[in-house]
Structures are given as C-alpha cells and as structure tokens.
C-alpha atoms as a PDB file:
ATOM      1  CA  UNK A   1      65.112-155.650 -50.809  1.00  0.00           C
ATOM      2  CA  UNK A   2      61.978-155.364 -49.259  1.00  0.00           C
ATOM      3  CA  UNK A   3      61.859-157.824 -46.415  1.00  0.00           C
ATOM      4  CA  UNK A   4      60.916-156.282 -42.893  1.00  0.00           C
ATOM      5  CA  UNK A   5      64.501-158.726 -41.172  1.00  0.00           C
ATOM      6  CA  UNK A   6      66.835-157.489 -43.757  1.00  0.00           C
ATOM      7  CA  UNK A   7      68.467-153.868 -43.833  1.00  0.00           C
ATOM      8  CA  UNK A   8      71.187-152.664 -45.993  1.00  0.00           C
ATOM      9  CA  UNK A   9      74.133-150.004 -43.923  1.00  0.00           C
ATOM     10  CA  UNK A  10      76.880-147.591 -45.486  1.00  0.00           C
ATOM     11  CA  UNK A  11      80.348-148.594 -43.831  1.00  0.00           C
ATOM     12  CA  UNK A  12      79.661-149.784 -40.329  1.00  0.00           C
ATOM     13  CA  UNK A  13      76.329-151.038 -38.091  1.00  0.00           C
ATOM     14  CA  UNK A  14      74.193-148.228 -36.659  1.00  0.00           C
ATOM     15  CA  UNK A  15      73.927-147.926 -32.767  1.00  0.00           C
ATOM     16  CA  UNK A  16      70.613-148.997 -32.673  1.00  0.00           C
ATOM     17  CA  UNK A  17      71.802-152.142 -34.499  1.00  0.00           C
ATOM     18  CA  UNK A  18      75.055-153.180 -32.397  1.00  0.00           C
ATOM     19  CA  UNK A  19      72.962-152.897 -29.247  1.00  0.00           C
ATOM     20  CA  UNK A  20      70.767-155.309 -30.775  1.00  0.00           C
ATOM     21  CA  UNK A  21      73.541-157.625 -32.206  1.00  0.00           C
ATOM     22  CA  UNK A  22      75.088-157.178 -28.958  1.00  0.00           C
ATOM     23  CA  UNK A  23      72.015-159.382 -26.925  1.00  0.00           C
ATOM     24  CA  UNK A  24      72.507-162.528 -28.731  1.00  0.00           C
ATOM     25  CA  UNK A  25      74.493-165.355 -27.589  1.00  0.00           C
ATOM     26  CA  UNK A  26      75.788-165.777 -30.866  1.00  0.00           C
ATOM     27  CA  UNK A  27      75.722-164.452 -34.641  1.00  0.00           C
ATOM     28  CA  UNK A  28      76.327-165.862 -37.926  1.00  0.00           C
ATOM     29  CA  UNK A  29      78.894-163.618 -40.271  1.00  0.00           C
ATOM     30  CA  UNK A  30      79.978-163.363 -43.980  1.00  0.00           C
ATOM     31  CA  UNK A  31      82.083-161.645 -45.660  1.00  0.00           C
ATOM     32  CA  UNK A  32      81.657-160.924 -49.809  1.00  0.00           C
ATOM     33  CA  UNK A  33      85.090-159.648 -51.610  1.00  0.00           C
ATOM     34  CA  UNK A  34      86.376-159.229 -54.801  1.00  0.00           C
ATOM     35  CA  UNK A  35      88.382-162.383 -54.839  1.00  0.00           C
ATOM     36  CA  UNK A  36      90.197-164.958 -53.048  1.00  0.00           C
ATOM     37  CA  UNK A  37      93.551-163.176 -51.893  1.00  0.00           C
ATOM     38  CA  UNK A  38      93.196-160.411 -48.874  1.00  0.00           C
ATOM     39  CA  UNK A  39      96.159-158.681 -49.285  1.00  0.00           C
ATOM     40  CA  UNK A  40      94.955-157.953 -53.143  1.00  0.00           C
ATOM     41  CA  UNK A  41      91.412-158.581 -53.297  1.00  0.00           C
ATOM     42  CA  UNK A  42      89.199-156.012 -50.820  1.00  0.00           C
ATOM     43  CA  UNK A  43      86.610-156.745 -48.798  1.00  0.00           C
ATOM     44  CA  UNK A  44      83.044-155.126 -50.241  1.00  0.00           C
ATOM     45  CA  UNK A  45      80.427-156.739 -47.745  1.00  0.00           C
ATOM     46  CA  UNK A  46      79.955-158.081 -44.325  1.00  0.00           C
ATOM     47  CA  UNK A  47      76.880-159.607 -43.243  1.00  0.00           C
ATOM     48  CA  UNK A  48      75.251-160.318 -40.451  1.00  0.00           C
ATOM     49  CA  UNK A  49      72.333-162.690 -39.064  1.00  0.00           C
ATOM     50  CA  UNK A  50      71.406-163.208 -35.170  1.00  0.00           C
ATOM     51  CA  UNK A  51      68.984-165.582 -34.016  1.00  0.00           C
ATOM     52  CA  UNK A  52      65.803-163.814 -34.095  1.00  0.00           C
ATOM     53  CA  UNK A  53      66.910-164.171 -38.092  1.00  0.00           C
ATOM     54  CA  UNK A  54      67.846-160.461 -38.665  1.00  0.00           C
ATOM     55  CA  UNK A  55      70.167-159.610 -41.497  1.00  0.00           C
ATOM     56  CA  UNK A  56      72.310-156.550 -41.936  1.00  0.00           C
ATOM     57  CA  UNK A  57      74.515-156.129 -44.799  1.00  0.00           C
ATOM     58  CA  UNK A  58      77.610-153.694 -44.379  1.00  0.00           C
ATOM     59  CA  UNK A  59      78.651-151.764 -47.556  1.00  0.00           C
ATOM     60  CA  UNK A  60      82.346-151.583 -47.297  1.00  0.00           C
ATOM     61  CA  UNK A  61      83.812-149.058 -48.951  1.00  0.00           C
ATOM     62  CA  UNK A  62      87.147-148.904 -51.432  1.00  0.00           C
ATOM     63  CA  UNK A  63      89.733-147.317 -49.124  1.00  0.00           C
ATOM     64  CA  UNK A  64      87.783-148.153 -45.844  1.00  0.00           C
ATOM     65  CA  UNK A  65      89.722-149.013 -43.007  1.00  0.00           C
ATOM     66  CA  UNK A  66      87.402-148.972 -40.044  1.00  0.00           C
ATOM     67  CA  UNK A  67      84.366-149.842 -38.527  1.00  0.00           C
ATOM     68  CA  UNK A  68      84.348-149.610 -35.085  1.00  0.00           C
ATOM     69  CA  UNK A  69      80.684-150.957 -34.444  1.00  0.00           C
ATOM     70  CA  UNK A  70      81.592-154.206 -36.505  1.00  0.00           C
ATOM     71  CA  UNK A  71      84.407-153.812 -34.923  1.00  0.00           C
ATOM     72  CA  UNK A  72      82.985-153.945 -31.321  1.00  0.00           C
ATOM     73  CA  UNK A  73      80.488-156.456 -32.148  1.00  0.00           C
ATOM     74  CA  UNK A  74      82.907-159.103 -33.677  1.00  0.00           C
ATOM     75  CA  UNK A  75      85.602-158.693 -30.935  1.00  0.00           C
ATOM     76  CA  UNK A  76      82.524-159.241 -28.143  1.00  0.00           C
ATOM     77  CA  UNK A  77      83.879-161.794 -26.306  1.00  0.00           C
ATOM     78  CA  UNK A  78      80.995-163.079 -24.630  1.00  0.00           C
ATOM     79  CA  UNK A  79      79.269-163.483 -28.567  1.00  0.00           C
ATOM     80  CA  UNK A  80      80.093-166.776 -30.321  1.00  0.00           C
ATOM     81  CA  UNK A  81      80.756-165.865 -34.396  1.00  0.00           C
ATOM     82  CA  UNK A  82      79.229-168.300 -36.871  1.00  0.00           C
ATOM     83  CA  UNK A  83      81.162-168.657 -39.952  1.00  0.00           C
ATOM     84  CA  UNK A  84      81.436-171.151 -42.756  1.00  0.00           C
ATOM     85  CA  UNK A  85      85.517-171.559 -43.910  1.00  0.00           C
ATOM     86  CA  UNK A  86      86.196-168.778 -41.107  1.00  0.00           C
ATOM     87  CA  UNK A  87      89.536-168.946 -42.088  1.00  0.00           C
ATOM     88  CA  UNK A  88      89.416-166.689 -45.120  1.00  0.00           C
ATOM     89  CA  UNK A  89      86.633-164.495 -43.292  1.00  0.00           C
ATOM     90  CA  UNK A  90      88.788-163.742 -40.243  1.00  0.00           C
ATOM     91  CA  UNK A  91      91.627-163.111 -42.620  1.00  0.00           C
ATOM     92  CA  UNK A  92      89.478-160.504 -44.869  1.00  0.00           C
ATOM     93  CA  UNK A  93      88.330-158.924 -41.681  1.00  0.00           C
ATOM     94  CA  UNK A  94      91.747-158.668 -39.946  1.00  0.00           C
ATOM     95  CA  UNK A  95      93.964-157.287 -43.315  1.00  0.00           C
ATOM     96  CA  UNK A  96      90.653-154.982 -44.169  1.00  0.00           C
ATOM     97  CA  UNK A  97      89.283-153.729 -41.049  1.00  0.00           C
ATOM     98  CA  UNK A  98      92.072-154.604 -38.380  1.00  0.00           C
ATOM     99  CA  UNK A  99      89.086-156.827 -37.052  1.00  0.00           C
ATOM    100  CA  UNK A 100      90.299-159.079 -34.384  1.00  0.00           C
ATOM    101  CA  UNK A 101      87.094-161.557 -34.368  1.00  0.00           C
ATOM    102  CA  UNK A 102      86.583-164.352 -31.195  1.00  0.00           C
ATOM    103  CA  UNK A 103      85.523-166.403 -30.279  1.00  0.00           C
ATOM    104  CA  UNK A 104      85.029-168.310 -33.421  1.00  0.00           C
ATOM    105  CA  UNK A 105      82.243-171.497 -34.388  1.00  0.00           C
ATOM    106  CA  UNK A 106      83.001-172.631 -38.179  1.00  0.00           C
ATOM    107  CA  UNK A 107      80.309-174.551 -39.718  1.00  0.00           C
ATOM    108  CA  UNK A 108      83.038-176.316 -42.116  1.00  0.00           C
ATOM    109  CA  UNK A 109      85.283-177.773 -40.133  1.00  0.00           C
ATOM    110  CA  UNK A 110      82.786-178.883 -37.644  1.00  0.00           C
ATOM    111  CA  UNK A 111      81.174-180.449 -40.748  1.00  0.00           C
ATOM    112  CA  UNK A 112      84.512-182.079 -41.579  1.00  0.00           C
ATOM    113  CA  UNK A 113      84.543-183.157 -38.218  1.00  0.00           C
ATOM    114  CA  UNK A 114      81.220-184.654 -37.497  1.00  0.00           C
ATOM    115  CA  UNK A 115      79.643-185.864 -41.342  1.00  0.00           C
ATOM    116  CA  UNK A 116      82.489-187.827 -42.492  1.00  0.00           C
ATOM    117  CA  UNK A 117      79.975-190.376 -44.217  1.00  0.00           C
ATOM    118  CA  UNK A 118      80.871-187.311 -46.914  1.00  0.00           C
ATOM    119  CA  UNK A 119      83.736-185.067 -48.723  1.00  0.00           C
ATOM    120  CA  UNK A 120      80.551-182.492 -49.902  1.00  0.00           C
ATOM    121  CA  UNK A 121      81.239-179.869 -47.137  1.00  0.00           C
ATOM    122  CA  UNK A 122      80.146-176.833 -48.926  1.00  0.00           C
ATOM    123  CA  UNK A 123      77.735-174.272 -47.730  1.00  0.00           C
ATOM    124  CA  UNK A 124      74.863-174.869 -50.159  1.00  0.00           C
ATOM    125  CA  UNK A 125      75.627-178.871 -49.576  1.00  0.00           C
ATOM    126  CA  UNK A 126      75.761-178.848 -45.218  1.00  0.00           C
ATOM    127  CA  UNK A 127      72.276-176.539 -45.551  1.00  0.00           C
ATOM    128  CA  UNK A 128      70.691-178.630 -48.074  1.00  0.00           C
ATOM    129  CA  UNK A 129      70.955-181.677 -45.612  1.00  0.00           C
ATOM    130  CA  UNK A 130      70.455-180.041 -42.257  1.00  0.00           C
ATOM    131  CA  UNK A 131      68.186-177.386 -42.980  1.00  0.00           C
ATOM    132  CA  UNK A 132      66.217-179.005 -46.065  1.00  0.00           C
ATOM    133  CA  UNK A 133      66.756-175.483 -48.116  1.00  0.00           C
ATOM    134  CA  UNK A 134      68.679-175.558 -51.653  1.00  0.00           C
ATOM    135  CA  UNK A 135      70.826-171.982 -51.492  1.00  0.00           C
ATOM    136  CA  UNK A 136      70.642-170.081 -54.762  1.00  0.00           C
ATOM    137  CA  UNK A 137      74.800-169.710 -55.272  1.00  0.00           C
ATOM    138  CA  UNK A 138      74.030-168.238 -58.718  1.00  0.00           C
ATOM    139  CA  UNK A 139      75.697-164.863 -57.599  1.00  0.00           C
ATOM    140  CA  UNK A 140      78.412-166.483 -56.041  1.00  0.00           C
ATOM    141  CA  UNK A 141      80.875-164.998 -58.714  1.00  0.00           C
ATOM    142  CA  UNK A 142      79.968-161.429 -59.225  1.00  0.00           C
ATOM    143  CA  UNK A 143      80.985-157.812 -58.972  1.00  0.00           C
ATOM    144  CA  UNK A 144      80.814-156.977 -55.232  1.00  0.00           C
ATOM    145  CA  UNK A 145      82.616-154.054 -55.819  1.00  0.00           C
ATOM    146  CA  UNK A 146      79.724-151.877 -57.041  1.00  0.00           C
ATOM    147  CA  UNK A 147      78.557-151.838 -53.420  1.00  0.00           C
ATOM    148  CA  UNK A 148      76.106-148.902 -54.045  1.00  0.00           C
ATOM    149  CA  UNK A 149      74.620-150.965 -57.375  1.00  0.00           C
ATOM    150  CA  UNK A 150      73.948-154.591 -55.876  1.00  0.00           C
ATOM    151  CA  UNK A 151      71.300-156.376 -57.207  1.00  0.00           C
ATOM    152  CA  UNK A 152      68.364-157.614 -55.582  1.00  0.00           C
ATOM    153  CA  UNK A 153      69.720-161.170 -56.312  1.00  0.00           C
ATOM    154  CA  UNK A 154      73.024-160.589 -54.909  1.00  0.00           C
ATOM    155  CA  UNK A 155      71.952-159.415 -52.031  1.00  0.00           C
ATOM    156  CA  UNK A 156      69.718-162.245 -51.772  1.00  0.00           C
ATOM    157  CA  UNK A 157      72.227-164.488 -51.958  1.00  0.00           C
ATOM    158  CA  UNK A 158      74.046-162.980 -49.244  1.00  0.00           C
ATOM    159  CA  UNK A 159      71.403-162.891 -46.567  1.00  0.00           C
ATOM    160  CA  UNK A 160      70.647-166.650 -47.264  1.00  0.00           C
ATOM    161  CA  UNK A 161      74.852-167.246 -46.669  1.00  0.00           C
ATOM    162  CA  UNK A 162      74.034-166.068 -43.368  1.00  0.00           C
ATOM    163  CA  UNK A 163      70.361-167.196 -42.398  1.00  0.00           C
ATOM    164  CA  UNK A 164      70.820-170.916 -41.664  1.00  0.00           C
ATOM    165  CA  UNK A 165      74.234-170.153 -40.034  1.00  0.00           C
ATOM    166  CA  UNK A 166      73.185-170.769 -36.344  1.00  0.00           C
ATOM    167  CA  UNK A 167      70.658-173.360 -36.896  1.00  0.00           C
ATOM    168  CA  UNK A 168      73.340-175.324 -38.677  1.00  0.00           C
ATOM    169  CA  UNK A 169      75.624-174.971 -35.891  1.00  0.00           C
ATOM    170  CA  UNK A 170      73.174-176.162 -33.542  1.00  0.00           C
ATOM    171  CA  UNK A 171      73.210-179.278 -35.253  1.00  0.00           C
ATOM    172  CA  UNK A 172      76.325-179.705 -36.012  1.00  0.00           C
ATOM    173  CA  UNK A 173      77.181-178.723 -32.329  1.00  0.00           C
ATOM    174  CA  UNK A 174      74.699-181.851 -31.410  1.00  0.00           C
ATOM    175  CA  UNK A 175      76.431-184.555 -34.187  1.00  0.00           C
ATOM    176  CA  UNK A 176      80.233-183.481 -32.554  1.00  0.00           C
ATOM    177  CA  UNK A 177      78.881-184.414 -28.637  1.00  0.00           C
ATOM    178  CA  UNK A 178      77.715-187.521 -30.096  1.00  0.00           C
ATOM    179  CA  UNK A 179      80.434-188.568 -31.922  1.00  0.00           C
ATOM    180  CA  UNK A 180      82.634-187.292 -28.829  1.00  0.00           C
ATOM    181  CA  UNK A 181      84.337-184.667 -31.546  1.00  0.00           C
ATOM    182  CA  UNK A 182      83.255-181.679 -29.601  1.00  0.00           C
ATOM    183  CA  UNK A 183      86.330-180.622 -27.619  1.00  0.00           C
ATOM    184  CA  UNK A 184      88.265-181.543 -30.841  1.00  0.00           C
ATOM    185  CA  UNK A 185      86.501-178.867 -32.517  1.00  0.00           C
ATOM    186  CA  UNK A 186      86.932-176.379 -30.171  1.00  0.00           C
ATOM    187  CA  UNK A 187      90.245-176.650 -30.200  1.00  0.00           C
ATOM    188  CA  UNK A 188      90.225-176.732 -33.783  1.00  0.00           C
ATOM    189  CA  UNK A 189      88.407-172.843 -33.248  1.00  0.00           C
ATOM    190  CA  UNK A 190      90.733-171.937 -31.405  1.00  0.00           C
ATOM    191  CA  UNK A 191      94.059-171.970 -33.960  1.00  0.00           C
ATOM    192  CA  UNK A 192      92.150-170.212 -36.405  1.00  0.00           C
ATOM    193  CA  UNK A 193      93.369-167.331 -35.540  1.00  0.00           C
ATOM    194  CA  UNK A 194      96.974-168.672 -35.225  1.00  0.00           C
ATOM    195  CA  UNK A 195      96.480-169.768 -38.893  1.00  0.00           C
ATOM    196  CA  UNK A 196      94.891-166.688 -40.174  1.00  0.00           C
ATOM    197  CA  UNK A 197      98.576-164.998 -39.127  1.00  0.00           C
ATOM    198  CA  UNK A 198     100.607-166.908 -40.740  1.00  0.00           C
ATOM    199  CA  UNK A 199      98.033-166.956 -43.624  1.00  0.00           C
ATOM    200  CA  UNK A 200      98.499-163.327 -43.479  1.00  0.00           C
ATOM    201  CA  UNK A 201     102.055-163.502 -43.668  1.00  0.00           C
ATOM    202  CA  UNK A 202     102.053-166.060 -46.784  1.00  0.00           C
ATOM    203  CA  UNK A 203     104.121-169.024 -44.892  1.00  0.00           C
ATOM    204  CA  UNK A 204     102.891-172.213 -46.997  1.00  0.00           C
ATOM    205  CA  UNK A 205     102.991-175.817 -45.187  1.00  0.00           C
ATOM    206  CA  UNK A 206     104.552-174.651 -42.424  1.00  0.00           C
ATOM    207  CA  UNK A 207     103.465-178.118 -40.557  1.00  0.00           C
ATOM    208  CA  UNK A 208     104.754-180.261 -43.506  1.00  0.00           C
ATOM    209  CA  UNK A 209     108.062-182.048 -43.325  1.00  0.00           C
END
C-alpha cells in the first residue's frame, strides 16, 4: 500500500499516532478475525479511520494480549467509536485485548433504525446509498491470519470498511433526528456493552419467554 493516509503498525498504534487519533471527536473502527466466534476465532486486525480520512491498520499478533495505545484510544471517553455491527467488534476487542471500548455509534442499528423503507442493512449496501461508493467485499472471506503476508487487496478492503464510517454516521445521525429515532438509538448504544457480556458468556435469548 502506497497511499500517503494509510499506514500499516506491528501490535499496537505508535505515539505519534494515538496523539493524533486522540484530537478527533470521533473515529471509525474495524476489526478483521479469523472467524465469527471470539472465544475460538482470534482477532488479526484492527483498523482505524478519523476524520481527516487517515487509516491505520493494527497487525495483531497470535498470542497478543495487549495494546495499550488501542487500548487508550478506544476507552477515550470523550471520542465517539464508529462501528458497523459493533456488537461482534466490541466483543473481539474485549475477549482479545481486554479492550473496554465507549462510547459506542453503530452504523447498523442506526440503519435499522432510521431506513426501514429496507431489510439491506449491510455495510457495502448503507455506503452504496449514502455515500454513492460500491465497496469491493471480494476479500471479505480470507486468511487474516497471515498478518505479516496481507495482500494489497485485503488490505484494501479493510481501509475502505473504515473510510466512509463517519460520513455515514453523519447521515444517519441526521435521518434518526428526523424521524425522532435519535434518543432511541442512543440508548440502543448504550446496552451494547451489556450485550457484548452476556454474548461473552454464551447466554442465548435471554429476553425471550
């Protein structure tokens, strides 16, 4: 990867690049793993986007337990953090890293919330409409685990899962005030982490009758 807004770090954000991350207001995350289950499947990459549109990709390695930059950063509390389905992101994070992350903004169920003309609340399909931009999600599925080996289209596609993040928010963020959703969502943010623990902790319909 050649562009001048993306970098590429080994296990944790440099100093120089938390005290940057550390001005915004908020910051878009992503997380890339080696499958769906966080107590199995480990967590490979974390990336990062803040408004000026700069991306850093973590390198996680096998074994790794801390990064206490990330770790800083995502547990600022005065920095929103921009996910899409935070709910398995926090999880990864938390069982991974011991990564605490709030406040929380997720771009899914504020799409559930506010565009419920549809039931196509995917990344690729929320960008496509709001930011006119097709994602490539052709590396979706593929080896994260070779973390010093990634191609240039993987890590393609996981700078682009994080560089429409806060402009999609924005929007989003305007359609929930309108539709008087907004406070709904925000409460919505706030379980998460609630959710995450008992996700954690494998309790199943816990809400059902």
């Amino acid at each position: 990867m050649t562009l001048p807004d993306f970098q590429v770090s080994d296990r944790d954000l440099s100093d120089a690049a938390l005290t940057q991350y550390l001005e915004a207001e908020a910051i878009a995350v992503d997380t890339e793993t080696m499958g769906l289950l966080p107590q199995r499947d480990r967590l490979c990459l974390v990336q990062l986007c803040n408004p000026e549109g700069n991306v850093t990709a973590i390198r996680i390695a096998k074994g790794q337990t801390t990064a206490p930059n990330l770790k800083k950063l995502l547990e600022a509390a005065q920095i929103h953090k921009v996910f899409h389905f935070a709910r398995f992101d926090i999880a990864t994070l938390r069982h991974n890293l011991g990564i605490q992350v709030q406040p929380i903004f997720c771009t899914k169920i504020a799409s559930k919330l506010a565009r419920t003309y549809t039931n196509r609340h995917g990344l690729k399909e929320v960008v496509q409409e709001l930011e006119q931009v097709e994602l490539d999600k052709s590396a979706q599925s593929s080896d994260w685990g070779n973390a010093t080996n990634l191609s240039d289209t993987q890590l393609n596609y996981a700078a682009n899962d994080v560089r429409y993040l806060l402009s999609v928010r924005r929007k989003l963020t305007a359609m929930l005030q309108r539709e008087q959703r907004w406070e709904l969502a925000q409460e919505c943010f706030q379980v998460l982490p609630t959710i995450v623990s008992l996700d954690l902790l494998q309790f199943k319909d816990l809400f059902e009758h």
